[in-house]
Protein backbone atom coordinates (compact mmCIF):
# COMPACT_ATOMS: atom_id res chain seq x y z
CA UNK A 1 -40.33 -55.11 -86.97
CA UNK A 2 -42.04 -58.35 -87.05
CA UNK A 3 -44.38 -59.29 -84.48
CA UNK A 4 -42.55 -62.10 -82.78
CA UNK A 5 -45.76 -65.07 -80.99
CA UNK A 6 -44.20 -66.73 -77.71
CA UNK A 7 -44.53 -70.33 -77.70
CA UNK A 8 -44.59 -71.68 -73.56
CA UNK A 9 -43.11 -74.93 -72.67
CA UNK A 10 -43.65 -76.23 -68.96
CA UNK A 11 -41.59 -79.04 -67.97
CA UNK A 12 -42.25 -81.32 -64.94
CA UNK A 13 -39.62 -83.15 -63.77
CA UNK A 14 -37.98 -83.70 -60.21
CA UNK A 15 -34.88 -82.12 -59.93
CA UNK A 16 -33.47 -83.39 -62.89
CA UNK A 17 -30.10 -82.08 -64.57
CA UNK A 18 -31.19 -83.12 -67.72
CA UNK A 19 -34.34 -80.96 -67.53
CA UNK A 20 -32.83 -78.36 -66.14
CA UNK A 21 -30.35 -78.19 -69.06
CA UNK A 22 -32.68 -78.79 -71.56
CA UNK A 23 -34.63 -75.36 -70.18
CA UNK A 24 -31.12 -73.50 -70.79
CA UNK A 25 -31.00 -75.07 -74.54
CA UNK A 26 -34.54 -74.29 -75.53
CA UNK A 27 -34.60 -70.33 -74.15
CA UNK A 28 -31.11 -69.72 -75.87
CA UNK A 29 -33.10 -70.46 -79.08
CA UNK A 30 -33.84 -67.53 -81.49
CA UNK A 31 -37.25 -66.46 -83.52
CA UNK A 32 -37.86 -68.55 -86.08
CA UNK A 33 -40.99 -68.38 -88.80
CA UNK A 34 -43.63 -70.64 -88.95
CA UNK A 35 -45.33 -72.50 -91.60
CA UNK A 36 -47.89 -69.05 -91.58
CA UNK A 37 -44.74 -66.99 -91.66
CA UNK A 38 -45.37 -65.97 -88.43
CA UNK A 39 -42.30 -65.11 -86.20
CA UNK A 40 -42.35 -67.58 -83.22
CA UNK A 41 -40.37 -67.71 -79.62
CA UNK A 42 -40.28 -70.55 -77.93
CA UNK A 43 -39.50 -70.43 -73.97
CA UNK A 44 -39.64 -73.13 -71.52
CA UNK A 45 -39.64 -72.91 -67.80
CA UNK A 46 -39.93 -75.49 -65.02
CA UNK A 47 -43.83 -76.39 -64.49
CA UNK A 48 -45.26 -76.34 -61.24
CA UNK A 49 -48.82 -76.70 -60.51
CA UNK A 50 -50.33 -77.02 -56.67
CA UNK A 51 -53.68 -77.12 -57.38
CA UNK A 52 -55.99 -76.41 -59.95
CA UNK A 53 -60.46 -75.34 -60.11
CA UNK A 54 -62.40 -76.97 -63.01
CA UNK A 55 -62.09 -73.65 -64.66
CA UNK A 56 -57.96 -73.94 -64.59
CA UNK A 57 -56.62 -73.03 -67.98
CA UNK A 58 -52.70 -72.58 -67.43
CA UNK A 59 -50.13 -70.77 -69.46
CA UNK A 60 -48.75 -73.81 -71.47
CA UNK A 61 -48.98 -74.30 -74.90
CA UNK A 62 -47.05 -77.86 -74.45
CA UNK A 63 -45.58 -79.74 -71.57
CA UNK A 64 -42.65 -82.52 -70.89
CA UNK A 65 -44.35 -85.02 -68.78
CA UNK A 66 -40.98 -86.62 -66.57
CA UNK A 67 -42.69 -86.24 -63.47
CA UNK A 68 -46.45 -86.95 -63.09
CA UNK A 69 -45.60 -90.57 -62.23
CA UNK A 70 -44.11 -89.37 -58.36
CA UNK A 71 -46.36 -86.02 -58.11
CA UNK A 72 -49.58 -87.73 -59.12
CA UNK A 73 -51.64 -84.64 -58.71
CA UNK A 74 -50.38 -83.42 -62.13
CA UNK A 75 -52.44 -86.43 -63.72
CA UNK A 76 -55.79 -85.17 -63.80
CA UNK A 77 -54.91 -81.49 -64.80
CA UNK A 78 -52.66 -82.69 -67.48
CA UNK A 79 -55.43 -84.77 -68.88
CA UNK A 80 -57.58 -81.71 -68.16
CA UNK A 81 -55.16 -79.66 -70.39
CA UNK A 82 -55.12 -82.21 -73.22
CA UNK A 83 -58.65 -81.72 -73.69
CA UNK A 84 -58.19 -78.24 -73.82
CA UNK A 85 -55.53 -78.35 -76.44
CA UNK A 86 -52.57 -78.13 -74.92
CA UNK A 87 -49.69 -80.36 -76.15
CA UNK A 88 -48.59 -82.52 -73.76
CA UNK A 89 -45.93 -85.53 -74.32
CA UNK A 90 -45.98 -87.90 -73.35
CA UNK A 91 -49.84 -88.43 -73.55
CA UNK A 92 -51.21 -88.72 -70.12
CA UNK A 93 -53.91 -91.20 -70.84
CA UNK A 94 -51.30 -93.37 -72.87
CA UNK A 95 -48.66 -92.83 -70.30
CA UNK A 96 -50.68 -93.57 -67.14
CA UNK A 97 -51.96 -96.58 -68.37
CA UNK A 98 -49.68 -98.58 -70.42
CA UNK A 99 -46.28 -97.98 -67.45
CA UNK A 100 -49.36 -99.27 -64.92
CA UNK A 101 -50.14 -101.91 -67.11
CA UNK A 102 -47.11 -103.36 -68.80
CA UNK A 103 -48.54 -106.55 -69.70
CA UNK A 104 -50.67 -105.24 -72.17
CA UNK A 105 -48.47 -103.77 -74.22
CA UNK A 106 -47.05 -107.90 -74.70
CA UNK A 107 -50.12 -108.47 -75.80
CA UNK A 108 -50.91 -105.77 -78.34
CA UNK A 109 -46.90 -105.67 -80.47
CA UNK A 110 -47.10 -109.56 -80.54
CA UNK A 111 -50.66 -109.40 -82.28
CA UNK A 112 -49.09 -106.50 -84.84
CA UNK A 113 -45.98 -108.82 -85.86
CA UNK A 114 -43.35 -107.71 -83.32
CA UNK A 115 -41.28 -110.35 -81.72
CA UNK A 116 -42.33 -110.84 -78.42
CA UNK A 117 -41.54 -113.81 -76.45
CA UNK A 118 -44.29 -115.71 -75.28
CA UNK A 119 -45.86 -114.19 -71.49
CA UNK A 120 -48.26 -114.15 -68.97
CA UNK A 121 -49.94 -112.46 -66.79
CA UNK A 122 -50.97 -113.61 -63.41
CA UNK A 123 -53.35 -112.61 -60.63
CA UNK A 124 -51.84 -110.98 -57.44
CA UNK A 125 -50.84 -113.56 -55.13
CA UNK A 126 -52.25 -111.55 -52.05
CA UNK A 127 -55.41 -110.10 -52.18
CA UNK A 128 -56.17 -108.60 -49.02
CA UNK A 129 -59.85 -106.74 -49.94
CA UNK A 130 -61.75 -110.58 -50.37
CA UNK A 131 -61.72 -113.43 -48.77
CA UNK A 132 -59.43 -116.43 -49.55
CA UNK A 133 -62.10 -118.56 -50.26
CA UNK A 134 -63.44 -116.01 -52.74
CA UNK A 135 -60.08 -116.49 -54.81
CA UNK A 136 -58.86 -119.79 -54.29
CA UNK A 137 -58.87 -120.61 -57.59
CA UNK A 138 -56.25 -118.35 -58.10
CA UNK A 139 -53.82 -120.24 -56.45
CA UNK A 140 -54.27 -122.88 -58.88
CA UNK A 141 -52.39 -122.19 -61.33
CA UNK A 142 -51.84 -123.96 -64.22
CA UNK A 143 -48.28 -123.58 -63.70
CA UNK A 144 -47.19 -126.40 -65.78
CA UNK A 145 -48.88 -125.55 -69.18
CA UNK A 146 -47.46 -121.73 -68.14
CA UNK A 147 -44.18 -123.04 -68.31
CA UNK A 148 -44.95 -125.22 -71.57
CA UNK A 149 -45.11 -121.86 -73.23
CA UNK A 150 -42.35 -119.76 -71.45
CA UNK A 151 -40.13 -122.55 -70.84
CA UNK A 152 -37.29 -122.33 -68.56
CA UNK A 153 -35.47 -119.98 -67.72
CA UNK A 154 -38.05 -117.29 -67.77
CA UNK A 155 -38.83 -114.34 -66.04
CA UNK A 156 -41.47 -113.35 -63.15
CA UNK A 157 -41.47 -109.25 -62.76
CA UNK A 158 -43.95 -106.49 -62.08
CA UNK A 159 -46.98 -105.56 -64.91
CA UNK A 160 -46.18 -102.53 -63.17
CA UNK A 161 -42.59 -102.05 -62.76
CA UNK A 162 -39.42 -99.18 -63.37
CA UNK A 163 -35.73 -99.12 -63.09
CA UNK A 164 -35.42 -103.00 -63.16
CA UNK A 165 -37.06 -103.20 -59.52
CA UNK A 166 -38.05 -106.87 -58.55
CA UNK A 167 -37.30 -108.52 -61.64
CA UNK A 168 -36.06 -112.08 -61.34
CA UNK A 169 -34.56 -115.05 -63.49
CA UNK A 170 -35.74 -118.46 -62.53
CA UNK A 171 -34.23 -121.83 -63.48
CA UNK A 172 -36.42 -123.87 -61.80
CA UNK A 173 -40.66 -124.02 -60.64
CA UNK A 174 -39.50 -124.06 -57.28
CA UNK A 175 -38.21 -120.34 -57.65
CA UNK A 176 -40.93 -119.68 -59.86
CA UNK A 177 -43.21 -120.03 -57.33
CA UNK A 178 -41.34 -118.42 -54.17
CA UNK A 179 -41.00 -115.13 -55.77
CA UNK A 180 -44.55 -115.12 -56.98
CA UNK A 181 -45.55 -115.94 -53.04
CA UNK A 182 -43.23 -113.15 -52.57
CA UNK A 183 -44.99 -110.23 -54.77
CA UNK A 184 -47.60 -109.97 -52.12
CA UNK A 185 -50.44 -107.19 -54.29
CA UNK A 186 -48.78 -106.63 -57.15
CA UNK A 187 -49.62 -107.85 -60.49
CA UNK A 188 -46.80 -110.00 -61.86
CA UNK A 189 -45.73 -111.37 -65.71
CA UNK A 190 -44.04 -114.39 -66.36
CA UNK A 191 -41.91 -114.28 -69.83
CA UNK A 192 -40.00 -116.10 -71.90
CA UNK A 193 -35.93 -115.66 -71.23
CA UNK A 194 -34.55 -115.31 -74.64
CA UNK A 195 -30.85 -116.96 -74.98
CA UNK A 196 -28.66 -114.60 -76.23
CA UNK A 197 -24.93 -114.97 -77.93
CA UNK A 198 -24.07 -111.71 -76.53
CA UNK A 199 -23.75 -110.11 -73.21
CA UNK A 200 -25.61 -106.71 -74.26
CA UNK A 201 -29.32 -105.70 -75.23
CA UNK A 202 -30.63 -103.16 -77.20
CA UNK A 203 -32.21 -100.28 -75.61
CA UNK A 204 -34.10 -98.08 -78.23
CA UNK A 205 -34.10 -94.39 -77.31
CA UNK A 206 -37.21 -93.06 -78.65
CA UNK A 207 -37.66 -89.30 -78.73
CA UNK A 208 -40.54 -87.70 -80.96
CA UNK A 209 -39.21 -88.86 -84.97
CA UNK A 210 -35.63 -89.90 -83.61
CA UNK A 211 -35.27 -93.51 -82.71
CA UNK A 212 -31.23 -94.39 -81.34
CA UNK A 213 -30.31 -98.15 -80.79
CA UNK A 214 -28.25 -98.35 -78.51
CA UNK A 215 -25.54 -101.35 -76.96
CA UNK A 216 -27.20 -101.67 -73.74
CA UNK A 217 -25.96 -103.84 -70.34
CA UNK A 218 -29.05 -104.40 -68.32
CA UNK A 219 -28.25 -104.28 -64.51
CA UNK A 220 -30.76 -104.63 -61.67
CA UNK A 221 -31.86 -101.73 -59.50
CA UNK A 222 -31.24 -98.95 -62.36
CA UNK A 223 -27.60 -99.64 -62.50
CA UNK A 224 -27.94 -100.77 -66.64
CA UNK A 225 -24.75 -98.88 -68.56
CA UNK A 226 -24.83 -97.79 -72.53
CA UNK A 227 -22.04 -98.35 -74.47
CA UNK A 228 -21.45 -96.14 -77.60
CA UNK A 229 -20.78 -98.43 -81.09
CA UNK A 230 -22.65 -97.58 -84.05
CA UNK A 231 -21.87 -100.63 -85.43
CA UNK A 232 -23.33 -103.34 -82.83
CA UNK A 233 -25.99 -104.55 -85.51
CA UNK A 234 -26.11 -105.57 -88.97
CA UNK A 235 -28.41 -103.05 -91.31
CA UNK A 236 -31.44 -105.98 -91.47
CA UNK A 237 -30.95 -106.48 -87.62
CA UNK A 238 -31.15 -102.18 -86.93
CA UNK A 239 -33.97 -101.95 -89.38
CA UNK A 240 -36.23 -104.74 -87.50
CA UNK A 241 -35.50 -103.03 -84.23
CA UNK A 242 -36.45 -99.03 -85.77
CA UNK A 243 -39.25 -100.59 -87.69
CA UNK A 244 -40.57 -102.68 -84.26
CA UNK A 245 -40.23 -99.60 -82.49
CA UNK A 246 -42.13 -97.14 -84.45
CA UNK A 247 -44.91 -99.41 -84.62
CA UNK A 248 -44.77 -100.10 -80.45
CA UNK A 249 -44.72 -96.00 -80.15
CA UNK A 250 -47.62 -95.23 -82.02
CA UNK A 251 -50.07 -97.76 -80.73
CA UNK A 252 -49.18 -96.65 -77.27
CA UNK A 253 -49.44 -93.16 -78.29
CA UNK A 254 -45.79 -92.30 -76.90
CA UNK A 255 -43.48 -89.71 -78.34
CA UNK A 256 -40.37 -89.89 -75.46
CA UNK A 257 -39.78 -93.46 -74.57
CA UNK A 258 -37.56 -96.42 -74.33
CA UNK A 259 -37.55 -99.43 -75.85
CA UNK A 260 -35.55 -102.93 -75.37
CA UNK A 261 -34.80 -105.87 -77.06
CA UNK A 262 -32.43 -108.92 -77.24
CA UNK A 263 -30.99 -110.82 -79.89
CA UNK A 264 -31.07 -114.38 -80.48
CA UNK A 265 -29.00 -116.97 -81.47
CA UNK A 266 -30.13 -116.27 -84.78
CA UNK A 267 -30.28 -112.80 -84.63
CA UNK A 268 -33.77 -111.89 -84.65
CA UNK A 269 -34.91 -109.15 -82.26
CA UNK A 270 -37.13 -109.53 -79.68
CA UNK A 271 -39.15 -106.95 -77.79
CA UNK A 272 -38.96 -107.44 -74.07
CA UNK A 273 -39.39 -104.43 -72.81
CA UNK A 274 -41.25 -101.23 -74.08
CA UNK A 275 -43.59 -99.12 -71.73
CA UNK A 276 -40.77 -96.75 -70.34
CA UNK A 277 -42.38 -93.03 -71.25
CA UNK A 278 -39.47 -91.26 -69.10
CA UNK A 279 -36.67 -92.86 -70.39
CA UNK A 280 -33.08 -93.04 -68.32
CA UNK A 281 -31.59 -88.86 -68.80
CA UNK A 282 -28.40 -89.06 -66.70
CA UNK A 283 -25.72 -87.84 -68.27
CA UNK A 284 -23.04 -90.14 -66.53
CA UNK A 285 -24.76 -93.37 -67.73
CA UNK A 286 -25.64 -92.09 -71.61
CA UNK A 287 -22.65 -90.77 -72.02
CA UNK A 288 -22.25 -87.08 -73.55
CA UNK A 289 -22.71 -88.24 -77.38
CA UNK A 290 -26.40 -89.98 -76.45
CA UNK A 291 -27.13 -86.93 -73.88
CA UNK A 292 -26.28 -84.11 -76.68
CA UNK A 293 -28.57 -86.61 -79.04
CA UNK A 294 -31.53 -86.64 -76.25
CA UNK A 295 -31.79 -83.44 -76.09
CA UNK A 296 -31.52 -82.37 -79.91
CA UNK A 297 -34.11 -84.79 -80.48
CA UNK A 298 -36.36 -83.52 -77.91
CA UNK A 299 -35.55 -79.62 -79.27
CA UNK A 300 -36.06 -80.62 -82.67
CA UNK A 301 -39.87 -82.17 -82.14
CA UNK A 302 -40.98 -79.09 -80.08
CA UNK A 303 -39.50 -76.75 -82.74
CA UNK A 304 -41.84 -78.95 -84.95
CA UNK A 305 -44.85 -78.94 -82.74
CA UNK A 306 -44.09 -74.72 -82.05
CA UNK A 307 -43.78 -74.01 -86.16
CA UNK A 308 -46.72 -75.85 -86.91
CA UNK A 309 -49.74 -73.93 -86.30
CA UNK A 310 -52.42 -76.66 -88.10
CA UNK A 311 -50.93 -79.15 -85.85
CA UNK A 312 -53.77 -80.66 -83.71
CA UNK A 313 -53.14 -82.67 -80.38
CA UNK A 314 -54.60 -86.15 -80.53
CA UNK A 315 -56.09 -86.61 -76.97
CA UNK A 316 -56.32 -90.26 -77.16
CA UNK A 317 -53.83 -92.74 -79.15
CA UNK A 318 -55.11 -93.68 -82.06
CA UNK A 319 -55.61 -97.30 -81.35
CA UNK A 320 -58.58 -98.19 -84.02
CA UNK A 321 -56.94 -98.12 -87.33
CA UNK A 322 -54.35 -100.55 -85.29
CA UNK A 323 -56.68 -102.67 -83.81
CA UNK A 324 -58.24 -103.05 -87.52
CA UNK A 325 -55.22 -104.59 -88.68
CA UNK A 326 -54.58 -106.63 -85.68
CA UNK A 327 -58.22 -108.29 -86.37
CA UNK A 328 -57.25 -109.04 -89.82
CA UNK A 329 -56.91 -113.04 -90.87
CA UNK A 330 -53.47 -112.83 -92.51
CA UNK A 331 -49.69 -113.56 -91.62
CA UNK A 332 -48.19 -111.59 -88.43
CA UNK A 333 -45.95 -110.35 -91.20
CA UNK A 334 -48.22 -109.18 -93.07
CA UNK A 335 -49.86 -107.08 -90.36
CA UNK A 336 -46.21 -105.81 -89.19
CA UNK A 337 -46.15 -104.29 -92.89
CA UNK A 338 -49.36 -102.67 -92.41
CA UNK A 339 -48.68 -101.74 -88.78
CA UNK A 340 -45.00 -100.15 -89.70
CA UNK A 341 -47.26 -98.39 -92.63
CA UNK A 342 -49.68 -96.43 -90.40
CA UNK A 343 -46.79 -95.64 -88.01
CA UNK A 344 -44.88 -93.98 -90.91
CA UNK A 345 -47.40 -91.28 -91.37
CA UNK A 346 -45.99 -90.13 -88.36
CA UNK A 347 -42.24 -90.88 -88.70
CA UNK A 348 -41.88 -90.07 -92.04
C-alpha cells in the first residue's frame, strides 16, 4: 500500500458557515498523487492560535486567512509562519496593508492602465496627538482644484474601510466638507462618481485562478445583493474587467478577493473598488450557484498548492517587475499589456 503524506489546512475565520462548510468539503476529499507521485491527504480543521514563543512552528502547511482582521493577534504569527514556509492566503503583509490602506491601491492600477477614476487622498480631519497649530495647513485644502479633478458628484469614504461603512455621495462642497468634518481620525478618499446607464455594478469574485463577474447592487451597511445572469456584459466588456482584475490581484499579492467596477455610459469599466481580501461568503446573499463556485474555486487552488511539491511561497508580493513597467515612458495601454502579461504567469 502506498504511503499516503497528510497535507494540514488551518482556517481562521469567526464563526462562519461558509468556513465551516468548506472544512466538511475539503476532509471528504480522497488521496490523490502528486506531481512526485506521491500519495497526498489533504485535511483542514478550524485554526486557533492563543499565543505563540519566537520558537512557534505550528502544524500548518497552509492557512485561509478570513479572520486576522478582528483577532489581530494572528497577524504577527501568520507573518511569522510565512517566513517559515507555510502557505498562507491571503498574504499577510499584502493583506494587512493594502485593506488599511485603500488609497494606494488607486494609485498603483491607475499607473498600470486600469480605469480608475480620478481620487484623493486627504489628511485626517482630527488629529488629536499635535497641536492645531502644528497642522493648520491641513485644513486648507485646496478643495476647489480637488473637485476640478473629481468633479461632482463624487465620493468621500474611508482609505480604510469594509462592508460599505461611512461611504457617502455628495452633490454639493457644502456636503463635501461636513462629512469630512465628520470623519474625526480616520483617513478619508475623495473619488470620482462614475455615471452609470445601469442600476448594477460589477463585483469580481476573485478566488486563487478563478475570477466570476458578477451583477452586483451595491447597498450601504453590507446589505449589497448579487444577481445571477451570465450574460450582463458584452465579451470585450467581461474581458476588460478579468484582464483589470488579474493585474489588480497580483500587484497586491492577493489570491481570495473582491473586486468592483462600474460601467459607463460608454461602457468602459472602471475600478472603484478592489482591496477586499475576505470577500462577502454568505450563502443567502451569493446565492447557491456563486456559493458552490466559491468554494470549488477555493478547493481547487489548495488541491493545486497540496499536489505541488516545488511550489514555493512568495513572502512578499512581487511588486518590482510591476513597478518596472509602471516607470516605463509609454501609453497606459501599453503598460496594461505588459501588466496583464506578468499577471498571466500566474493565471495561466
Amino acid at each position: 500500500m502506498d504511503e499516503i503524506k497528510k497535507f494540514s489546512v488551518g482556517i481562521l475565520h469567526i464563526k462562519e458557515q461558509f468556513a465551516l462548510d468548506l472544512i466538511e468539503r475539503i476532509n471528504a476529499l480522497l488521496p490523490a498523487k502528486n506531481k512526485k507521485g506521491l500519495l497526498v491527504k489533504i485535511e483542514a480543521e478550524q485554526l486557533v492560535f492563543r499565543e505563540a514563543s519566537m520558537d512557534f512552528r505550528g502544524k500548518y502547511d497552509l492557512i485561509i486567512d478570513r479572520g486576522s482582521h478582528l483577532l489581530r493577534h494572528n497577524i504577527g504569527i501568520f507573518m511569522s509562519l510565512a517566513f517559515q514556509g507555510v502557505y498562507i492566503i491571503n498574504n499577510p503583509l499584502s493583506f494587512h496593508y493594502f485593506i488599511s490602506n485603500k488609497d494606494v491601491g488607486y494609485s498603483l492600477a491607475h499607473s498600470l492602465g486600469i480605469h480608475v477614476p480620478p481620487s484623493y487622498v486627504l489628511p485626517a480631519h482630527n488629529r488629536y496627538l499635535f497641536e492645531e497649530e502644528t497642522f493648520i495647513a491641513n485644513h486648507s485644502l485646496p478643495w476647489d482644484i480637488i473637485l476640478g479633478s473629481t468633479g461632482l458628484p463624487c465620493y468621500i469614504k474611508p482609505a480604510e474601510g469594509r462592508g460599505g461603512f461611512d461611504v457617502y455621495k455628495v452633490d454639493n462642497k457644502k456636503k463635501l466638507l461636513i462629512h469630512y468634518s465628520e470623519s474625526g481620525n480616520k483617513v478619508m478618499t475623495v473619488q470620482k462618481a462614475i455615471e452609470s446607464p445601469y442600476p448594477w455594478h460589477i463585483r469580481c469574485l476573485c478566488i486563487g485562478k478563478k475570477i466570476i463577474p458578477i451583477k452586483y447592487i451595491f447597498q450601504i451597511n453590507d446589505q449589497s445583493k448579487y444577481i445571477y445572469d451570465l450574460d450582463f456584459l458584452t465579451c470585450e466588456q467581461g474581458q476588460r474587467v478579468i484582464d483589470s482584475s488579474k493585474i489588480i490581484n497580483r500587484v497586491f499579492g492577493y489570491e481570495m478577493n473582491s473586486i468592483e467596477f462600474i460601467l459607463d455610459k460608454n461602457g468602459i469599466p472602471w475600478a472603484i473598488d478592489f482591496n477586499n481580501p475576505i470577500p462577502d461568503a454568505r450563502e443567502k446573499v451569493l446565492g447557491e450557484i456563486y456559493y458552490k463556485d466559491y468554494i470549488e474555486a477555493i478547493i481547487s487552488r489548495i488541491k493545486e498548492i497540496a499536489l505541488s511539491p516545488d511550489s514555493r511561497y512568495t513572502f512578499l508580493p512581487e511588486l518590482n517587475p510591476y513597478a518596472e513597467i509602471a516607470r516605463m515612458d509609454i501609453p497606459r495601454e501599453e503598460k496594461f499589456t505588459l501588466a496583464l502579461a506578468k499577471a498571466n504567469e500566474y493565471y495561466l
